[in-house]
PDB file of N, CA and C in Angstrom:
ATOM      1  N   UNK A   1       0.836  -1.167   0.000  1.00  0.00           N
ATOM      2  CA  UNK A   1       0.000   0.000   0.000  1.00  0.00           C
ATOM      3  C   UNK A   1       0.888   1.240   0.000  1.00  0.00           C
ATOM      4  N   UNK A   2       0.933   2.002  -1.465  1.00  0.00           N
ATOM      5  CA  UNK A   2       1.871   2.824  -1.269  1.00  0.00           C
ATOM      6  C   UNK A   2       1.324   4.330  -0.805  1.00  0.00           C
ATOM      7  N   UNK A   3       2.495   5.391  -0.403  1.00  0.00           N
ATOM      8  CA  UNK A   3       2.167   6.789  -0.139  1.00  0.00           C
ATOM      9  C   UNK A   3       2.105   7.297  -1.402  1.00  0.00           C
ATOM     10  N   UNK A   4       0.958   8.341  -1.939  1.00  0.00           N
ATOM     11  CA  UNK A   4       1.215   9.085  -2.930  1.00  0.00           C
ATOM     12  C   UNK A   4       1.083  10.172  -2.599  1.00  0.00           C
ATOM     13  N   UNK A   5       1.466  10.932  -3.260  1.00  0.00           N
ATOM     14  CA  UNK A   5       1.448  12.425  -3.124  1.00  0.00           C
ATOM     15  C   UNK A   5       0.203  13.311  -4.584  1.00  0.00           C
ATOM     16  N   UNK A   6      -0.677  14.408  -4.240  1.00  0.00           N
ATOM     17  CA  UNK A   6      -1.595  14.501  -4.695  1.00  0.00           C
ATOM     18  C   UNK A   6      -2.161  15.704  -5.422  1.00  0.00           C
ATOM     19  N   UNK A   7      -2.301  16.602  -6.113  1.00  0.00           N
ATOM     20  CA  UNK A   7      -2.887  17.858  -6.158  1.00  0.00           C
ATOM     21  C   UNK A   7      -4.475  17.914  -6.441  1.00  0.00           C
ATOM     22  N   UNK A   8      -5.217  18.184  -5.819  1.00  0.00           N
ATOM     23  CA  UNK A   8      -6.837  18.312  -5.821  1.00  0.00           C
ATOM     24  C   UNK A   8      -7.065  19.147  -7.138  1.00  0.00           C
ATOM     25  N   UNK A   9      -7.660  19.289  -8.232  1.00  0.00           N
ATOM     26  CA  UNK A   9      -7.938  19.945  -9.463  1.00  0.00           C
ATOM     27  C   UNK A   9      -9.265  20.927  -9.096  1.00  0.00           C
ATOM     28  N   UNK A  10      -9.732  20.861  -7.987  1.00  0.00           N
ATOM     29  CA  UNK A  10     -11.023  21.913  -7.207  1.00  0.00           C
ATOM     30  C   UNK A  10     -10.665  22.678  -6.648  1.00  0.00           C
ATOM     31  N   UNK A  11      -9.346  22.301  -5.770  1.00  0.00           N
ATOM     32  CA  UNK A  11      -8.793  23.420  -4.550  1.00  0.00           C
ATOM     33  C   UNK A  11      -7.449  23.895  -4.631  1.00  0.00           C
ATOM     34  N   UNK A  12      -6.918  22.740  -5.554  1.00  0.00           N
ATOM     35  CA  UNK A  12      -5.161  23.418  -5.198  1.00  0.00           C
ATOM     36  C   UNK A  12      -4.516  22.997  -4.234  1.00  0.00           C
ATOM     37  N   UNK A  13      -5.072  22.144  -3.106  1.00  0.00           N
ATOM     38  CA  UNK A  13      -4.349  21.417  -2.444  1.00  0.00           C
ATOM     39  C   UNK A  13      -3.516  20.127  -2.455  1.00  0.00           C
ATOM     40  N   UNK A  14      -2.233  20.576  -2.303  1.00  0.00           N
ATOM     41  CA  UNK A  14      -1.323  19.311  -2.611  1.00  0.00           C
ATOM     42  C   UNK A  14      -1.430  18.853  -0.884  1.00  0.00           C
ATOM     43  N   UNK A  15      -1.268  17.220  -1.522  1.00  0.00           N
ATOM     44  CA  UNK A  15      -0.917  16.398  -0.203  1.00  0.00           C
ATOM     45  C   UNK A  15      -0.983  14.900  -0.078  1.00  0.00           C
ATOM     46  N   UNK A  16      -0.784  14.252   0.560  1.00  0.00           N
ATOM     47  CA  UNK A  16      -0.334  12.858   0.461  1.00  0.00           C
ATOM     48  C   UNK A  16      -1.157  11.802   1.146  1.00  0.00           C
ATOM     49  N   UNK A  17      -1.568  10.629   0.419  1.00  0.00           N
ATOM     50  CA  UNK A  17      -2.234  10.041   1.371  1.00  0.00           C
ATOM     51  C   UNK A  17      -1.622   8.274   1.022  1.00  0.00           C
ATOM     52  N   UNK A  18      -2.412   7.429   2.045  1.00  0.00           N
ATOM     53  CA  UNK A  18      -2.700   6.099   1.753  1.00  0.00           C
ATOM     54  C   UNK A  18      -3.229   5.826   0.926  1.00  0.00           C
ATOM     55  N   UNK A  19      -2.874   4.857  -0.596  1.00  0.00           N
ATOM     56  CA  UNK A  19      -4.055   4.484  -1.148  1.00  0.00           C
ATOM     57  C   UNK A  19      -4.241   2.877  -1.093  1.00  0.00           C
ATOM     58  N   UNK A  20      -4.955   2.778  -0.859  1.00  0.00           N
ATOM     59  CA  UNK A  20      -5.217   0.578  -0.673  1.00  0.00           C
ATOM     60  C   UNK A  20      -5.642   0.491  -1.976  1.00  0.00           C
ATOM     61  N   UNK A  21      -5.558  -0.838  -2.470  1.00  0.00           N
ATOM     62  CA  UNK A  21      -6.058  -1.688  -3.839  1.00  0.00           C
ATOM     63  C   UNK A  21      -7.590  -0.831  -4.263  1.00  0.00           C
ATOM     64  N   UNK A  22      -8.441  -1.068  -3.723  1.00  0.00           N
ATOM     65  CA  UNK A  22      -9.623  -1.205  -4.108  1.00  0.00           C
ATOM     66  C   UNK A  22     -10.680   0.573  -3.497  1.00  0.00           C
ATOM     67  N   UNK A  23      -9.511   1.765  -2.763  1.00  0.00           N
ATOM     68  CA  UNK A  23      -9.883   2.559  -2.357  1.00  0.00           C
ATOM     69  C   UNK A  23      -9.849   4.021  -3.315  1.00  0.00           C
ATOM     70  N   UNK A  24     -10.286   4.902  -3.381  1.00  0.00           N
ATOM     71  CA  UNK A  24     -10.198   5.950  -4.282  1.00  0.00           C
ATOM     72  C   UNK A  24     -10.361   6.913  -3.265  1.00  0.00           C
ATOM     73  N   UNK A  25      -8.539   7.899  -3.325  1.00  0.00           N
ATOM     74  CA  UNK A  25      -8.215   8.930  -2.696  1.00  0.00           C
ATOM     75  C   UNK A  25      -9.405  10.224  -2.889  1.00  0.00           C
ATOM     76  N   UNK A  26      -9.244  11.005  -1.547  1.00  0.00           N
ATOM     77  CA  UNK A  26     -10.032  12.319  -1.562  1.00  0.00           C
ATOM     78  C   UNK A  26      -9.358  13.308  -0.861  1.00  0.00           C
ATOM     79  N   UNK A  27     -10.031  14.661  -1.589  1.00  0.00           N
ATOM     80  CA  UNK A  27      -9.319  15.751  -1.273  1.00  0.00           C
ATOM     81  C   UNK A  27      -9.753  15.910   0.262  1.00  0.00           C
ATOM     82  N   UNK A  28      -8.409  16.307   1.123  1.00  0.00           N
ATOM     83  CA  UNK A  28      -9.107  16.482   2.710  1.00  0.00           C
ATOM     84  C   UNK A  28      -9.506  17.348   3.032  1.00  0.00           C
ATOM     85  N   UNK A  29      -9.196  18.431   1.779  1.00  0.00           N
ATOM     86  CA  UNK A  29      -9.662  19.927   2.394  1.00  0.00           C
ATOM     87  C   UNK A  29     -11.141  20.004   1.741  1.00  0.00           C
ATOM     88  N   UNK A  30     -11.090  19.630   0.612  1.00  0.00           N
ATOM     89  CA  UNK A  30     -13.172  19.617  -0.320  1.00  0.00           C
ATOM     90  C   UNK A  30     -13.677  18.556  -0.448  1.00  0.00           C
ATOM     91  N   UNK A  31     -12.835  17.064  -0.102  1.00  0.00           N
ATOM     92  CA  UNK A  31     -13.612  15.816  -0.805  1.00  0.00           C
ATOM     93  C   UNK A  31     -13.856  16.138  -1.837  1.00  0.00           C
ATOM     94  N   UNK A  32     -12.862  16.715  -3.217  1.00  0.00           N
ATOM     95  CA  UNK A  32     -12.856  16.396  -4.437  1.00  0.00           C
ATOM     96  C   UNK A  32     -12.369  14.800  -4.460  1.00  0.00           C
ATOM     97  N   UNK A  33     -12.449  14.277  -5.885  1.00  0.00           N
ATOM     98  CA  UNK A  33     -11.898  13.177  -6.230  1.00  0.00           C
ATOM     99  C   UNK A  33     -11.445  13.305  -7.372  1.00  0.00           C
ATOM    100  N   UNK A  34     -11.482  14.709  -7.923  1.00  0.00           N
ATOM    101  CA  UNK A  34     -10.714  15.318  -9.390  1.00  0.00           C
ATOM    102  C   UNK A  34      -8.980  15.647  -8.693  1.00  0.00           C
ATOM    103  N   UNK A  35      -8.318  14.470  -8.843  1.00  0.00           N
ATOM    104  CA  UNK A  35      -6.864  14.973  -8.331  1.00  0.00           C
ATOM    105  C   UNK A  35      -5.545  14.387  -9.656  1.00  0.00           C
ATOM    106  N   UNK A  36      -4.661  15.076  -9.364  1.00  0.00           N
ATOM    107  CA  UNK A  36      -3.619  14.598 -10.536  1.00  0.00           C
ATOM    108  C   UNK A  36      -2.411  14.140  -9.354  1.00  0.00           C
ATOM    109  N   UNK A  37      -2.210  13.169  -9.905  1.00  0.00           N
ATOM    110  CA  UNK A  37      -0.972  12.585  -8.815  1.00  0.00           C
ATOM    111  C   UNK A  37       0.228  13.260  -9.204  1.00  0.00           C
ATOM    112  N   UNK A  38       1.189  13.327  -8.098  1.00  0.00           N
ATOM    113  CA  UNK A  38       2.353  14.250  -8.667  1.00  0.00           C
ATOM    114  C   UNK A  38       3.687  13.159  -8.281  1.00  0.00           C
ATOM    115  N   UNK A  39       4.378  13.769  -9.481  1.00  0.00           N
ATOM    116  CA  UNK A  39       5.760  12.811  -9.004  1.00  0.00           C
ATOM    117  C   UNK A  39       6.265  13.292  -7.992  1.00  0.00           C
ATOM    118  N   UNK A  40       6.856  12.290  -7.007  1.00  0.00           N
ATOM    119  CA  UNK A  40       7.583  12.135  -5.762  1.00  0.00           C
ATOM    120  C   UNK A  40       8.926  12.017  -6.126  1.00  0.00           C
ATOM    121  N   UNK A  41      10.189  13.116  -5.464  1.00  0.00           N
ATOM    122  CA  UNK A  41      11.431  13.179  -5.208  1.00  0.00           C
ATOM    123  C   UNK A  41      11.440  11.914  -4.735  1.00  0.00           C
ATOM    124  N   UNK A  42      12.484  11.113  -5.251  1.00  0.00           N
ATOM    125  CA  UNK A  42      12.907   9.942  -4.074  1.00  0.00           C
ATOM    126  C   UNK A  42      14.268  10.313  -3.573  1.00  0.00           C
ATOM    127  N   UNK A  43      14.151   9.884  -2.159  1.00  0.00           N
ATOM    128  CA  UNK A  43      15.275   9.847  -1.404  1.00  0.00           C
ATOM    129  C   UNK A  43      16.134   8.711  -1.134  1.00  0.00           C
ATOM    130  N   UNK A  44      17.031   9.123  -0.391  1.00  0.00           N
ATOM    131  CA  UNK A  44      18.375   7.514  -0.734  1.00  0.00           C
ATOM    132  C   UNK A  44      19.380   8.432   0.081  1.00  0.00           C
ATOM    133  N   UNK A  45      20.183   7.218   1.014  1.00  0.00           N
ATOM    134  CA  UNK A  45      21.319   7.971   1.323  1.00  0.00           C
ATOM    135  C   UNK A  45      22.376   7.024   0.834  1.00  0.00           C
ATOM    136  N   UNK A  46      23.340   7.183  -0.132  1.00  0.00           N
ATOM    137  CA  UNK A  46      24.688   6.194  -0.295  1.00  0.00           C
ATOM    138  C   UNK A  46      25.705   6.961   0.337  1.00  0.00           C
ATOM    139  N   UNK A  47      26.412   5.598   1.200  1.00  0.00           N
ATOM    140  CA  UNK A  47      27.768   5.599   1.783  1.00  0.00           C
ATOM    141  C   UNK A  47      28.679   4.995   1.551  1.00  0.00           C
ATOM    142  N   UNK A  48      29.720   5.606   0.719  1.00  0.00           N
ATOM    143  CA  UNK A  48      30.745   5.147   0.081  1.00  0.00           C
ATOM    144  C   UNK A  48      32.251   5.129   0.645  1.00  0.00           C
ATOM    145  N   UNK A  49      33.462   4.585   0.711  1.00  0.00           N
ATOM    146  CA  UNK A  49      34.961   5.386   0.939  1.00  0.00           C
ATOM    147  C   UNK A  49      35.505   5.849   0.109  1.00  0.00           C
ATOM    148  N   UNK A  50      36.193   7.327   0.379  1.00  0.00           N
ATOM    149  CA  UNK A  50      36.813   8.186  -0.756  1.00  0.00           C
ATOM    150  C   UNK A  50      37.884   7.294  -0.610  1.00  0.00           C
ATOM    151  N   UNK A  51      38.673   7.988  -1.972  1.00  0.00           N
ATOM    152  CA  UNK A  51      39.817   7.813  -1.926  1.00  0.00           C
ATOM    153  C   UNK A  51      40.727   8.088  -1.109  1.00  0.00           C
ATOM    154  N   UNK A  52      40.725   8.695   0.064  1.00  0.00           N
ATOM    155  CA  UNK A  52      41.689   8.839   1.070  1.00  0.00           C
ATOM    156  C   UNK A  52      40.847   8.395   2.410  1.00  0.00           C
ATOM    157  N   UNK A  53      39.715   7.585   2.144  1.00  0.00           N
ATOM    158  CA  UNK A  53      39.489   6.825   3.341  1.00  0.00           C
ATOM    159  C   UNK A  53      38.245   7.748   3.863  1.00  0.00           C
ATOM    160  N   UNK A  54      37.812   8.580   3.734  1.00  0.00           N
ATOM    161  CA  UNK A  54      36.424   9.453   4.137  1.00  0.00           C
ATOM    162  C   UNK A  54      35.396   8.724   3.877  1.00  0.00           C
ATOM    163  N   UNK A  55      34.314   9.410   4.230  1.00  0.00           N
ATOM    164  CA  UNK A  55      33.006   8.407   4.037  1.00  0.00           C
ATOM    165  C   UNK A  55      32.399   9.816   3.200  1.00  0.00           C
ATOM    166  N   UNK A  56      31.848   9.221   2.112  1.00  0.00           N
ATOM    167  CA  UNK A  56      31.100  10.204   0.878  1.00  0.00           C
ATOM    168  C   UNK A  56      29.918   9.818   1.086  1.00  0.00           C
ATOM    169  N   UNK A  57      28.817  11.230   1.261  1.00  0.00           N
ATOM    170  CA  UNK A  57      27.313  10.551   1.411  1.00  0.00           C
ATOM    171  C   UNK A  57      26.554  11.373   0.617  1.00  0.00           C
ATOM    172  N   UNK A  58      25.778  10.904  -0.433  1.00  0.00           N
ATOM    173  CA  UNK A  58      25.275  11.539  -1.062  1.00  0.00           C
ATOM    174  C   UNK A  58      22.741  11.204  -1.280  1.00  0.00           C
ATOM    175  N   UNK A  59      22.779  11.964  -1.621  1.00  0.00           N
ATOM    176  CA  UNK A  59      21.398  11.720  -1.309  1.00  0.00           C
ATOM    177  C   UNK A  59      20.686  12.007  -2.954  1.00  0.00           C
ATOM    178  N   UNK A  60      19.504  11.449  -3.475  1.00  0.00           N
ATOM    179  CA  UNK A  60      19.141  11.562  -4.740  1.00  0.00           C
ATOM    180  C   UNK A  60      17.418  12.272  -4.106  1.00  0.00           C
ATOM    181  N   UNK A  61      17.951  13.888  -4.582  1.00  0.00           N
ATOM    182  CA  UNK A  61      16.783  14.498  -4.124  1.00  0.00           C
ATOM    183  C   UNK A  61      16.147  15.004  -2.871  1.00  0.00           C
ATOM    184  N   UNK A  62      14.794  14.973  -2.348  1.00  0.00           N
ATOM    185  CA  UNK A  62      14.304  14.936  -1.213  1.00  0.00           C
ATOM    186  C   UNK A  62      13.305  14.238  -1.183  1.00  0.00           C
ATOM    187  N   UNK A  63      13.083  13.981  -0.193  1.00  0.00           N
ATOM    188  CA  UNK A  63      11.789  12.728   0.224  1.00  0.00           C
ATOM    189  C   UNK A  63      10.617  13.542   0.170  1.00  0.00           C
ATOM    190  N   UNK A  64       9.334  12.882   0.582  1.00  0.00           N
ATOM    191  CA  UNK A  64       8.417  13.542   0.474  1.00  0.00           C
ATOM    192  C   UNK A  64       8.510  13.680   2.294  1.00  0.00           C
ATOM    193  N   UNK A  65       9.199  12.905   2.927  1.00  0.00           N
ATOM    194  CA  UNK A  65       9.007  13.544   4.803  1.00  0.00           C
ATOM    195  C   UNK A  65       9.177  14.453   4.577  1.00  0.00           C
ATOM    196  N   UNK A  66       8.578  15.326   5.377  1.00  0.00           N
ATOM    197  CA  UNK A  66       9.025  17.126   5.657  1.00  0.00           C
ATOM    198  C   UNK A  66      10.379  17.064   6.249  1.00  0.00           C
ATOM    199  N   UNK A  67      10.330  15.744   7.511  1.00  0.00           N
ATOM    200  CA  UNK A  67      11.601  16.382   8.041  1.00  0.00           C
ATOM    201  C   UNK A  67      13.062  15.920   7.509  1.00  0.00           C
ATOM    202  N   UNK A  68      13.034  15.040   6.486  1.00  0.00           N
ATOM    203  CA  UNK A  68      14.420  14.844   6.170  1.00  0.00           C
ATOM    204  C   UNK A  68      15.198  15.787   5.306  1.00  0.00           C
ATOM    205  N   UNK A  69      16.822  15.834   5.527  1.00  0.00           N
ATOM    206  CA  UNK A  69      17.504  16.283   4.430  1.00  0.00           C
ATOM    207  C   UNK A  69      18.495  15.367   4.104  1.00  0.00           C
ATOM    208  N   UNK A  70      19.532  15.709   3.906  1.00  0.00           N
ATOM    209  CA  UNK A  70      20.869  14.611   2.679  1.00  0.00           C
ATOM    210  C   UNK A  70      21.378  13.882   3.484  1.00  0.00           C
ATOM    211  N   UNK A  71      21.344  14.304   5.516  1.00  0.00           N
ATOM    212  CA  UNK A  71      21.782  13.167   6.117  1.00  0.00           C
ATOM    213  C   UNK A  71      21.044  12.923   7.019  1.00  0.00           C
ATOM    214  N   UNK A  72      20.474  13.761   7.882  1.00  0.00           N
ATOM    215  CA  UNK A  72      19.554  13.262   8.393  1.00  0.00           C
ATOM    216  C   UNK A  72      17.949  13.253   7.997  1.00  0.00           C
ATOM    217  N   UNK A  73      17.202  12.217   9.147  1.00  0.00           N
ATOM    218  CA  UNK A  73      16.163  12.088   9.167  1.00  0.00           C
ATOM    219  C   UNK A  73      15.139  12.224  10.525  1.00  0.00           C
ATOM    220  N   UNK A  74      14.516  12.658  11.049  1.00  0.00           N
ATOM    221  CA  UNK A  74      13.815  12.718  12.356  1.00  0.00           C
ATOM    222  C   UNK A  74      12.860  11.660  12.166  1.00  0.00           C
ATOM    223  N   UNK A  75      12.043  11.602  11.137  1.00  0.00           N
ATOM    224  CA  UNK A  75      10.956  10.850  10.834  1.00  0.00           C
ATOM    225  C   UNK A  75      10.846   9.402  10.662  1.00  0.00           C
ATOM    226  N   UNK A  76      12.258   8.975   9.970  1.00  0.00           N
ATOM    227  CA  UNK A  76      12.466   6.956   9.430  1.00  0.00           C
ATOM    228  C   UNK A  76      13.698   6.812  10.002  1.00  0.00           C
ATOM    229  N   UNK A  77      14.683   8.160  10.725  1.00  0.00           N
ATOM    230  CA  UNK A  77      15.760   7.696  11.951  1.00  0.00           C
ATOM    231  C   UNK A  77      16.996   7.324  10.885  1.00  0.00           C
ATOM    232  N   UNK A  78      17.096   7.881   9.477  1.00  0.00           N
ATOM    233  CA  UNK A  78      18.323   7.486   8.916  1.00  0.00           C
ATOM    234  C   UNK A  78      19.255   8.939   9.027  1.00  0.00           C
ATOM    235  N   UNK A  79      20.182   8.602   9.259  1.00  0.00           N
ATOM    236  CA  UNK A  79      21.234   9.840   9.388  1.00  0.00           C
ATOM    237  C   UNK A  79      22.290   9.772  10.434  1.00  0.00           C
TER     238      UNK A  79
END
């Protein structure tokens, strides 16, 4: 059951919900059901060794958590 992320085509409200198999998302602010799904940044942290032995960490993007950035995370505790 994945997270999607959402824009309502009535209100303008972006936002994210649960969707299950057999359920059809709604707007939380109007209960529209006119919405366009929006692509999601994915996040990733790789940890690599430089060439002189450092640790290189790089991140692809931002998540849709509010609270993460490139190393940490408050929300899934990676960082």
């Amino acid at each position: 059951m994945p997270i999607y992320e959402y824009q309502c085509n009535n209100c303008s409200e972006n936002f994210e919900t649960l969707v299950m198999v057999s359920s059809t998302p709604e707007c939380p602010s109007c209960n529209s059901n006119d919405l366009s799904r929006l692509m999601s940044a994915c996040g990733f942290i790789s940890k690599s060794s430089g060439p002189s032995g450092e640790t290189t960490v790089k991140s692809a993007g931002t998540s849709a958590c509010g609270s993460c950035s490139s190393s940490n995370c408050s929300s899934c505790g990676v960082g």
